[in-house]
N, C-alpha and C. Protein backbone atom coordinates (compact mmCIF):
# COMPACT_ATOMS: atom_id res chain seq x y z
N UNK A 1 3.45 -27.17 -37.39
CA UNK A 1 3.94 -27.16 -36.04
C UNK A 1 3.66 -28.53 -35.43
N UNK A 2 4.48 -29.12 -34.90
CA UNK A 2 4.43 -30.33 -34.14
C UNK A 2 3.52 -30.55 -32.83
N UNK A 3 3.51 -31.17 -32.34
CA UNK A 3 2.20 -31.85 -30.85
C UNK A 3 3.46 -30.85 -30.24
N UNK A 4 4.81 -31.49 -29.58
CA UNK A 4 5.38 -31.40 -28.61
C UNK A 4 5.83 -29.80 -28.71
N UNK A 5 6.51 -28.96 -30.02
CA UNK A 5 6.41 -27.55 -30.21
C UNK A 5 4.87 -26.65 -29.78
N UNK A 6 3.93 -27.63 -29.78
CA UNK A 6 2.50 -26.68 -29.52
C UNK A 6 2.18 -26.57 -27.79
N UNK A 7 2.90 -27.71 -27.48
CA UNK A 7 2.97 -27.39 -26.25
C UNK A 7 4.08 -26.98 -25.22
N UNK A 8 5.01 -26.65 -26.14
CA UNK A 8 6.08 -26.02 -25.09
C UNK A 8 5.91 -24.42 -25.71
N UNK A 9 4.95 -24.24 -26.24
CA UNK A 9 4.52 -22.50 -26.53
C UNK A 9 3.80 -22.23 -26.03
N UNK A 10 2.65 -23.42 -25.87
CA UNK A 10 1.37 -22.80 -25.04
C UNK A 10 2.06 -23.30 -23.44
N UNK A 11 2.91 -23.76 -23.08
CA UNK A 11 3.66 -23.76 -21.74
C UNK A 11 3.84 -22.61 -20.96
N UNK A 12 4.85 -22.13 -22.65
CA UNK A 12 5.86 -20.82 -22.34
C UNK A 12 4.57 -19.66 -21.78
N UNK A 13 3.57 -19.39 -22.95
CA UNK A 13 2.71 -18.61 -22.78
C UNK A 13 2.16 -18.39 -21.36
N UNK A 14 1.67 -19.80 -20.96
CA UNK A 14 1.09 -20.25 -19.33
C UNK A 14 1.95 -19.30 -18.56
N UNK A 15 3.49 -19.70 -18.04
CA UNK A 15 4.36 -19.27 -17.83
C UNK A 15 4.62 -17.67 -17.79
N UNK A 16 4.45 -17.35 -18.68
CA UNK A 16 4.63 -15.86 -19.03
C UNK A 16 3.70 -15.22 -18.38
N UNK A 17 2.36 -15.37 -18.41
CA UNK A 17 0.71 -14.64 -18.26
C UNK A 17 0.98 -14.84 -16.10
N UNK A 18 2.03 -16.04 -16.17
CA UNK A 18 1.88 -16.19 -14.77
C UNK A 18 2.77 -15.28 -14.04
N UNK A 19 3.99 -15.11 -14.39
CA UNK A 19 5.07 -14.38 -13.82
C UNK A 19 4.42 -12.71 -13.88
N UNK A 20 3.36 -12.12 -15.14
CA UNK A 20 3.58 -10.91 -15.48
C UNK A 20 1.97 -10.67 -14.60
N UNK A 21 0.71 -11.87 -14.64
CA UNK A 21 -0.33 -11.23 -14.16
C UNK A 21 -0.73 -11.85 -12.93
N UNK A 22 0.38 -12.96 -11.99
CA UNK A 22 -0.02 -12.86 -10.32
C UNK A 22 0.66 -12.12 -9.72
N UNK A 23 0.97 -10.93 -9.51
CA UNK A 23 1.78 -10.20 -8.91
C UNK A 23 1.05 -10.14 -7.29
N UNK A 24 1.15 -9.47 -6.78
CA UNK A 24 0.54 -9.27 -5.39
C UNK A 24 0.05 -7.73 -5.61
N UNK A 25 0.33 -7.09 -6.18
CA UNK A 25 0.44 -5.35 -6.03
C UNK A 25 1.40 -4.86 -5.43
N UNK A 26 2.45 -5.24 -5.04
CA UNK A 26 3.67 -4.77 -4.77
C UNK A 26 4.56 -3.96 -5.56
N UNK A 27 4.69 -4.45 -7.10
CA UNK A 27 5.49 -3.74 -7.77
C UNK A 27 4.48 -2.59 -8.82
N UNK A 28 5.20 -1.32 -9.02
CA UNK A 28 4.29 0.11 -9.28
C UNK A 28 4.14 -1.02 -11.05
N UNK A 29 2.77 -0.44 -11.58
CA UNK A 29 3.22 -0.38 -12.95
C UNK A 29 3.64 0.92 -13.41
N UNK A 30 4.33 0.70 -14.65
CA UNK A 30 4.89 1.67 -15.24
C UNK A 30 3.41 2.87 -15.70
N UNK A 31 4.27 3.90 -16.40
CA UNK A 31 3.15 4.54 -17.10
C UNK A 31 2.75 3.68 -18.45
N UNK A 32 3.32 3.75 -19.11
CA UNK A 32 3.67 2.70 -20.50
C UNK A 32 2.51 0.88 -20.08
N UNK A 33 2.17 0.80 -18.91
CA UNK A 33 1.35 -0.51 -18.60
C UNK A 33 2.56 -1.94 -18.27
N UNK A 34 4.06 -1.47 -18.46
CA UNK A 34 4.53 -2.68 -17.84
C UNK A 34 4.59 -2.45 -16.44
N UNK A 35 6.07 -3.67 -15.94
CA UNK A 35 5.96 -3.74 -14.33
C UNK A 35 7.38 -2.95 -14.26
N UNK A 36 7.47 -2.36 -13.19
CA UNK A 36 8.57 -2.23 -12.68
C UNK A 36 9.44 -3.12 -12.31
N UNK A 37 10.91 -2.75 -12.34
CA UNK A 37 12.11 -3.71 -11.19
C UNK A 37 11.37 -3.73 -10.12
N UNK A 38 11.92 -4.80 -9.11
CA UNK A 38 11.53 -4.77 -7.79
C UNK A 38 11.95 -3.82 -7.08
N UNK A 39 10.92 -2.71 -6.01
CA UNK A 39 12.06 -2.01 -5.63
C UNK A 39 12.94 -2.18 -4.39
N UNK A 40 13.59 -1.16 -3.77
CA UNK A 40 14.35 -1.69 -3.00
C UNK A 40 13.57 -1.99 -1.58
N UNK A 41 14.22 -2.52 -0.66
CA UNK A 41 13.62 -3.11 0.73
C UNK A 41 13.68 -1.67 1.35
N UNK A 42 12.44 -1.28 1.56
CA UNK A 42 12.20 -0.50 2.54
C UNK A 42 12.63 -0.52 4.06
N UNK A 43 13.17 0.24 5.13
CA UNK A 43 13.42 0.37 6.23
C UNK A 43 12.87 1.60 6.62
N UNK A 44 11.65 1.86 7.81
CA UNK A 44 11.22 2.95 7.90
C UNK A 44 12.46 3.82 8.71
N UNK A 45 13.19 5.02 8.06
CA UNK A 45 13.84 5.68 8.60
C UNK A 45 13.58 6.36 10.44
N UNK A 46 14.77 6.85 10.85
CA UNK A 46 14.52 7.58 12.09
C UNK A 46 13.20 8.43 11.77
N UNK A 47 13.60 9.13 10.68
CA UNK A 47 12.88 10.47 10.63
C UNK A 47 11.81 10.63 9.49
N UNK A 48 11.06 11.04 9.37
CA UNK A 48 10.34 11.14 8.17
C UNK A 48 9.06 11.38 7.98
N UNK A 49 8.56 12.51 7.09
CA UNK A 49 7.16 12.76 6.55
C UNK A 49 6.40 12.91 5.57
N UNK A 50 5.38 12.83 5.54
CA UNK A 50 4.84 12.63 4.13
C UNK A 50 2.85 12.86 4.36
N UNK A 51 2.40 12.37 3.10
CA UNK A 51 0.94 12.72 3.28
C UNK A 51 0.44 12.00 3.01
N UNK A 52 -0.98 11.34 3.53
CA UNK A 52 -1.51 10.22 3.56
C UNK A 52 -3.00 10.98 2.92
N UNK A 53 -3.61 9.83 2.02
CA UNK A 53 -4.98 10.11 2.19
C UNK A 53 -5.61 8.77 2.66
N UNK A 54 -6.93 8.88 3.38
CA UNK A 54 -7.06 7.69 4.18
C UNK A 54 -8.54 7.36 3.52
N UNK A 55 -8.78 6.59 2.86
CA UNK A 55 -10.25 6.73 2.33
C UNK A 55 -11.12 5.00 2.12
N UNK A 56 -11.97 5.41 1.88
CA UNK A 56 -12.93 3.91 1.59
C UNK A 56 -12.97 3.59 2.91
N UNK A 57 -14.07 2.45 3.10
CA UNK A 57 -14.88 1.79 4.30
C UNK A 57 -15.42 2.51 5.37
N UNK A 58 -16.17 2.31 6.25
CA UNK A 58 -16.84 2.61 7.57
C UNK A 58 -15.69 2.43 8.76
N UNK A 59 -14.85 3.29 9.05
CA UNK A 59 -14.04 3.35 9.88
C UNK A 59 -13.65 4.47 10.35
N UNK A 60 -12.75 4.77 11.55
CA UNK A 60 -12.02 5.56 11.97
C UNK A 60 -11.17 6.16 10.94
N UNK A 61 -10.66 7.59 11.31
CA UNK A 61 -8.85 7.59 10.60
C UNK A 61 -9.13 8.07 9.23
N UNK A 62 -10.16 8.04 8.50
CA UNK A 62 -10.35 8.86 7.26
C UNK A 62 -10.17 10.15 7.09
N UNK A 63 -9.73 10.25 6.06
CA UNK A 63 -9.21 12.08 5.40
C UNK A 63 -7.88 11.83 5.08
N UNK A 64 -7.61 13.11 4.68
CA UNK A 64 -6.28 13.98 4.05
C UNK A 64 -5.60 14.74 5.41
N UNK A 65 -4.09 13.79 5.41
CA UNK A 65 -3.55 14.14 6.79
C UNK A 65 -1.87 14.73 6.38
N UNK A 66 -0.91 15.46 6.76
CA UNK A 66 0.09 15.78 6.59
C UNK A 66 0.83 14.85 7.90
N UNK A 67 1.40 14.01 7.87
CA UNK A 67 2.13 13.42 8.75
C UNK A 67 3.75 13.81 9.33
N UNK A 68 4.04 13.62 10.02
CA UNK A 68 5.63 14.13 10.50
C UNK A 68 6.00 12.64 12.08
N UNK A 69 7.21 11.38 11.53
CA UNK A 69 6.85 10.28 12.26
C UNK A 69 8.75 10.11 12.50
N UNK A 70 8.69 10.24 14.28
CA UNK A 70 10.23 10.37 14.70
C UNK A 70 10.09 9.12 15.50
N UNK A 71 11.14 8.44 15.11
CA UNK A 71 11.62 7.18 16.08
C UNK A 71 10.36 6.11 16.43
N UNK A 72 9.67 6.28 15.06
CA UNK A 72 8.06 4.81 14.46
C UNK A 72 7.27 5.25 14.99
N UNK A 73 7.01 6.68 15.49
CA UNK A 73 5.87 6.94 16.25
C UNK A 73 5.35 8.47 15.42
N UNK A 74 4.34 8.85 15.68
CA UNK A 74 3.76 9.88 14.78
C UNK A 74 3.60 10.84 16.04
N UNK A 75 5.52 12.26 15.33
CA UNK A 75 5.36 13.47 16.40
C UNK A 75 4.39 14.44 15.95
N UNK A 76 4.00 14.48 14.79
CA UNK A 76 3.27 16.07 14.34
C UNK A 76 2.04 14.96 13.19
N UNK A 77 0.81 15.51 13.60
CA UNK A 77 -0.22 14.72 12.73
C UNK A 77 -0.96 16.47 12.73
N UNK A 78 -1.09 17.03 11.46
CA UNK A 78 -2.05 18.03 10.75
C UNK A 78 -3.25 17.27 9.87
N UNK A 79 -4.51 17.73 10.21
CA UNK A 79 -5.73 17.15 9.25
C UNK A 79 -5.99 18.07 7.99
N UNK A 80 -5.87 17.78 7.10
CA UNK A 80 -6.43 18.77 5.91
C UNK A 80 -7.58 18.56 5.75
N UNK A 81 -8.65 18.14 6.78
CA UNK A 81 -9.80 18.05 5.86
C UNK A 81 -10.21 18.00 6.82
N UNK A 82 -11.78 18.15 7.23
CA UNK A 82 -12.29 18.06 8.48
C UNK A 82 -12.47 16.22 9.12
N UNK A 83 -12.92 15.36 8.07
CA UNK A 83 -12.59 14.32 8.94
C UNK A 83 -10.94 14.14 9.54
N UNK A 84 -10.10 14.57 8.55
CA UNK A 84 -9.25 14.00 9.63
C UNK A 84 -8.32 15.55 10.74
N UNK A 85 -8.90 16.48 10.35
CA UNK A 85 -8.44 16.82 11.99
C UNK A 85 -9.67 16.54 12.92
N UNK A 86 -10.60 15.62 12.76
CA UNK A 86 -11.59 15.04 14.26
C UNK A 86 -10.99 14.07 14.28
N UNK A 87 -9.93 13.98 13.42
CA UNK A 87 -9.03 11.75 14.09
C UNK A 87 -7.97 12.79 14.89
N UNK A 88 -7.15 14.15 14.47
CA UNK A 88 -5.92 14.53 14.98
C UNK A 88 -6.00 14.87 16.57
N UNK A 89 -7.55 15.95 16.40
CA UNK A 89 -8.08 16.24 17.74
C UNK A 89 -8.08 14.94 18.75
N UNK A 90 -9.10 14.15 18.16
CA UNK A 90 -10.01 13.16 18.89
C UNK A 90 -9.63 11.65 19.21
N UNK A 91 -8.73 11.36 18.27
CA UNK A 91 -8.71 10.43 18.22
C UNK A 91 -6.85 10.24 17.38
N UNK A 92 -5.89 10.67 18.08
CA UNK A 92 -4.56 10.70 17.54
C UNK A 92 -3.87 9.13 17.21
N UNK A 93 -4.26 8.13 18.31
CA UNK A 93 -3.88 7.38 18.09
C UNK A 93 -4.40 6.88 16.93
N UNK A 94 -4.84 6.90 16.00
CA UNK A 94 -5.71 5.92 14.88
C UNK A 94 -4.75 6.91 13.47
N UNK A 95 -3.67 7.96 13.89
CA UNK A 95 -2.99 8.41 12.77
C UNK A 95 -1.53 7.44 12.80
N UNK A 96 -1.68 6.95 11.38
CA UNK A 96 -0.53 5.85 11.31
C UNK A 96 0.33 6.55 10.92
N UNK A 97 1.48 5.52 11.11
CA UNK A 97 2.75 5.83 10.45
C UNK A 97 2.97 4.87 9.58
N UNK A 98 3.99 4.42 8.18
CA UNK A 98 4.10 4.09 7.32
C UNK A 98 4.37 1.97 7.83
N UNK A 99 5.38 2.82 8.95
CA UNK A 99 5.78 1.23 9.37
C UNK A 99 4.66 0.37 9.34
N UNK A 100 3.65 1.06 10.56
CA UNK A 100 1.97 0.44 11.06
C UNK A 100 1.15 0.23 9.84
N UNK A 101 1.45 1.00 8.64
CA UNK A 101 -0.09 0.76 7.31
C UNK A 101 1.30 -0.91 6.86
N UNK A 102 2.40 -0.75 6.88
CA UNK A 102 2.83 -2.06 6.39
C UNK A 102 2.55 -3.51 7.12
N UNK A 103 2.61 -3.26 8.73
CA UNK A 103 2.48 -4.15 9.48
C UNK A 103 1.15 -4.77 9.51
N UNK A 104 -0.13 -3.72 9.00
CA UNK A 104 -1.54 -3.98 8.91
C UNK A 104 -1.59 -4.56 8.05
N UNK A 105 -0.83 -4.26 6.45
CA UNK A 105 -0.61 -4.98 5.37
C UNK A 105 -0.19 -6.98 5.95
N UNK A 106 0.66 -6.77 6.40
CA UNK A 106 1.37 -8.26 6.64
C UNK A 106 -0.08 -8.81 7.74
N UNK A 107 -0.10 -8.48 8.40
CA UNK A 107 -1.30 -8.88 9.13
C UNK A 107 -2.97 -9.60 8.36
N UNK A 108 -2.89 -8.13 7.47
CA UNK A 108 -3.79 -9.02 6.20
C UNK A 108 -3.43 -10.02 5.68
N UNK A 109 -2.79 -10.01 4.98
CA UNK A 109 -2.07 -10.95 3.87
C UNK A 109 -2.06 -12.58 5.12
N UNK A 110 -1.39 -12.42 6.64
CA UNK A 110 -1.76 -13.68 7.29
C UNK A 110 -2.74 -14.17 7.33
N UNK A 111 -3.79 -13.08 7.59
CA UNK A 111 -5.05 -13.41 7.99
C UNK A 111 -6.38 -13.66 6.76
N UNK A 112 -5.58 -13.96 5.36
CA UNK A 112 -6.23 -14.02 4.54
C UNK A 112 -7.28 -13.50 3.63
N UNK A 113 -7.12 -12.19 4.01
CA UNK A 113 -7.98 -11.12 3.51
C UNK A 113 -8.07 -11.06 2.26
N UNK A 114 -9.05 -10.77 1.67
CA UNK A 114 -10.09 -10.66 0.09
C UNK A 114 -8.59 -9.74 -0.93
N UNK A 115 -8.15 -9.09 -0.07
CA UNK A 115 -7.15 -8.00 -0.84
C UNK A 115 -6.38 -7.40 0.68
N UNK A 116 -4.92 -7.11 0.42
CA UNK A 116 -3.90 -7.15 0.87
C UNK A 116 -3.13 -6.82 0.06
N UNK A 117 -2.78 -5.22 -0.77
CA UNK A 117 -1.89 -5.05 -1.92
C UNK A 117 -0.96 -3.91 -0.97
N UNK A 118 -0.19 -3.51 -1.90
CA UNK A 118 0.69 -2.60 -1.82
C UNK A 118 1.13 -1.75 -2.99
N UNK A 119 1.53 -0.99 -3.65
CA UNK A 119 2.59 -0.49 -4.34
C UNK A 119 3.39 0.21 -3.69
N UNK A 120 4.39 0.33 -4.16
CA UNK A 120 5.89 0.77 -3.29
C UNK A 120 6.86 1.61 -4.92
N UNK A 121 7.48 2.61 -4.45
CA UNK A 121 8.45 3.41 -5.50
C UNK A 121 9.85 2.51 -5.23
N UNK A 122 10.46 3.45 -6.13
CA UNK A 122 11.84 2.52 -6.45
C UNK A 122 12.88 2.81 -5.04
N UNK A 123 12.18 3.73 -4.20
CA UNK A 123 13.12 3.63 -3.00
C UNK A 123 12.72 2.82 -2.20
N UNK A 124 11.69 2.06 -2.26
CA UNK A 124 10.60 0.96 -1.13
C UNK A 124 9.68 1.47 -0.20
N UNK A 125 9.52 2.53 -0.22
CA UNK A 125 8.23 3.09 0.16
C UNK A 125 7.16 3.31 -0.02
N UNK A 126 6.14 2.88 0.69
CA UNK A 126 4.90 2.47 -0.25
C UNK A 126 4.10 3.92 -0.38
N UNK A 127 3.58 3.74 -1.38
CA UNK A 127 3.11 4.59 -2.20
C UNK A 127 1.27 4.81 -2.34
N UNK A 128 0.78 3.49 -2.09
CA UNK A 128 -0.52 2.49 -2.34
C UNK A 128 -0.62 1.76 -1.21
N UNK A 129 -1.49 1.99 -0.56
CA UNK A 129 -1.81 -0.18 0.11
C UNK A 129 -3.27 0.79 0.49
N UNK A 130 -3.93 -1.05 -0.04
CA UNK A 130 -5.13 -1.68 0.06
C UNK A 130 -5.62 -2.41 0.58
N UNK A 131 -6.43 -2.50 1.17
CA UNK A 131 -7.09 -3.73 2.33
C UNK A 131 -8.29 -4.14 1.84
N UNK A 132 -9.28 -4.95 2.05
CA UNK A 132 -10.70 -5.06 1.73
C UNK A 132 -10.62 -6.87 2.57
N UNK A 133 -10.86 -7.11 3.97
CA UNK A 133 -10.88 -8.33 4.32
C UNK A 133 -11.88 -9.15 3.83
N UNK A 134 -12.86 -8.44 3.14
CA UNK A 134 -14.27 -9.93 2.69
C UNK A 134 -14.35 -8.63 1.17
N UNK A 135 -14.16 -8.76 0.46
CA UNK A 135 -14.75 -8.35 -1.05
C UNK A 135 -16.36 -7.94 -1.05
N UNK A 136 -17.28 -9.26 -0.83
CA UNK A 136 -18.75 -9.23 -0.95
C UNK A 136 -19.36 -8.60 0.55
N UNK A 137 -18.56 -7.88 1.30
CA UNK A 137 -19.13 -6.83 2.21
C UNK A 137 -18.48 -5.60 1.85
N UNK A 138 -19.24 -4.36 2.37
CA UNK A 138 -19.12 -3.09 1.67
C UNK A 138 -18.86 -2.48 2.26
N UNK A 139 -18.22 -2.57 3.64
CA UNK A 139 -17.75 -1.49 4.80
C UNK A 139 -16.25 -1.84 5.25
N UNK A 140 -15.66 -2.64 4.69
CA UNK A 140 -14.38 -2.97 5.83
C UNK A 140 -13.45 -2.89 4.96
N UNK A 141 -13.28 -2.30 3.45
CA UNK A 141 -12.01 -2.05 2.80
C UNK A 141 -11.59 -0.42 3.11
N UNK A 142 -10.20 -0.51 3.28
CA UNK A 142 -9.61 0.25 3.41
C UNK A 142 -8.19 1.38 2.54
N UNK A 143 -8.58 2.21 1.56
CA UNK A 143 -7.34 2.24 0.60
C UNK A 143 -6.56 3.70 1.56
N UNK A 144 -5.11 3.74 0.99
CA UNK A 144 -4.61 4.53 1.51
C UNK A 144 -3.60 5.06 0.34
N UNK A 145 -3.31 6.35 0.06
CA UNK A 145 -2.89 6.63 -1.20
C UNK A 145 -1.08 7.70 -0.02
N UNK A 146 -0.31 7.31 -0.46
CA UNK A 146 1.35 8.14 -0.03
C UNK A 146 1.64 9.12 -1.01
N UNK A 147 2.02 10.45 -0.51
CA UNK A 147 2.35 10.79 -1.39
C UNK A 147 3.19 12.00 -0.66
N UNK A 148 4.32 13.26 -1.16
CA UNK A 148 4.75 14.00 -0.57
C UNK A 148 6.05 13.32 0.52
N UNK A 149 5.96 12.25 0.16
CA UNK A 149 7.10 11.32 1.16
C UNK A 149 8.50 11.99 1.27
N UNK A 150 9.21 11.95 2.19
CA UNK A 150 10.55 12.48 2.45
C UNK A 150 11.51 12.41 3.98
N UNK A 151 12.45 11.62 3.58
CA UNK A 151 13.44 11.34 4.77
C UNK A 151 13.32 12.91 5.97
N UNK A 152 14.02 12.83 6.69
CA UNK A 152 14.25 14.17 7.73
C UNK A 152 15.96 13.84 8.22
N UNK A 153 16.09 15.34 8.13
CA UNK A 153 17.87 14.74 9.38
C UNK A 153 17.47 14.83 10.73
């Protein structure tokens, strides 16, 4: 193998390891361990509900919540768990809607936070997002797991 062939492989390689392992967390991996297509651009619909679990860090807004969110605002918030019907009771405003966990997302990601991920399904709805603004402190990450998602007429 030649100088100039050894380095347009170990290029390619560079190249490759870069496109497949800086992702952001945006795209799902597969089951199989590859990446998904990109999916499509999300638009939070008029209507729509789904189930959140709200977990990790020292904060408000934790638990297992059934959501129901008309015109970007959250009409029907149910707690499945006792922390979060004391956020539904007590504290309603701190139950998000999908738009607000994305906008907190973009907000991270400005503000330079330790972690700022997402995963999103092939319709663009996220599925995953992660927060953690300092890594080497142990109270301020935030994960949030989607699931049960579904348009409304």
């Amino acid at each position: 193998m030649t100088k100039s062939s050894t380095h347009l492989l170990a290029a390619s390689a560079v190249l490759a390891l870069a496109v497949v392992g800086c992702g952001t967390g945006s795209t799902p991996a597969t089951a199989g361990g590859g990446v998904q297509a990109k999916p499509a651009r999300w638009s939070e619909p008029n209507r729509y509900s789904f189930r959140l679990l709200s977990e990790s860090g020292e904060r408000g807004g934790l638990g297992d919540y059934r959501i129901t969110v008309g015109n970007g605002k959250v009409v029907k918030a149910i707690g499945l768990d006792e922390p979060a019907r004391f956020t539904v009771e007590e504290n309603p405003q701190d139950v998000p809607t999908l738009g607000g966990l994305l906008t907190d997302l973009q907000k991270a990601r400005a503000g330079r936070a330790d972690v700022a991920e997402a995963v999103f399904a092939a319709d663009g709805h996220p599925t995953e997002i992660h927060f953690d603004w300092l890594a080497k402190a142990i109270d301020d990450e935030a994960d949030y797991l989607v699931t049960e998602y579904r348009e409304l007429p």
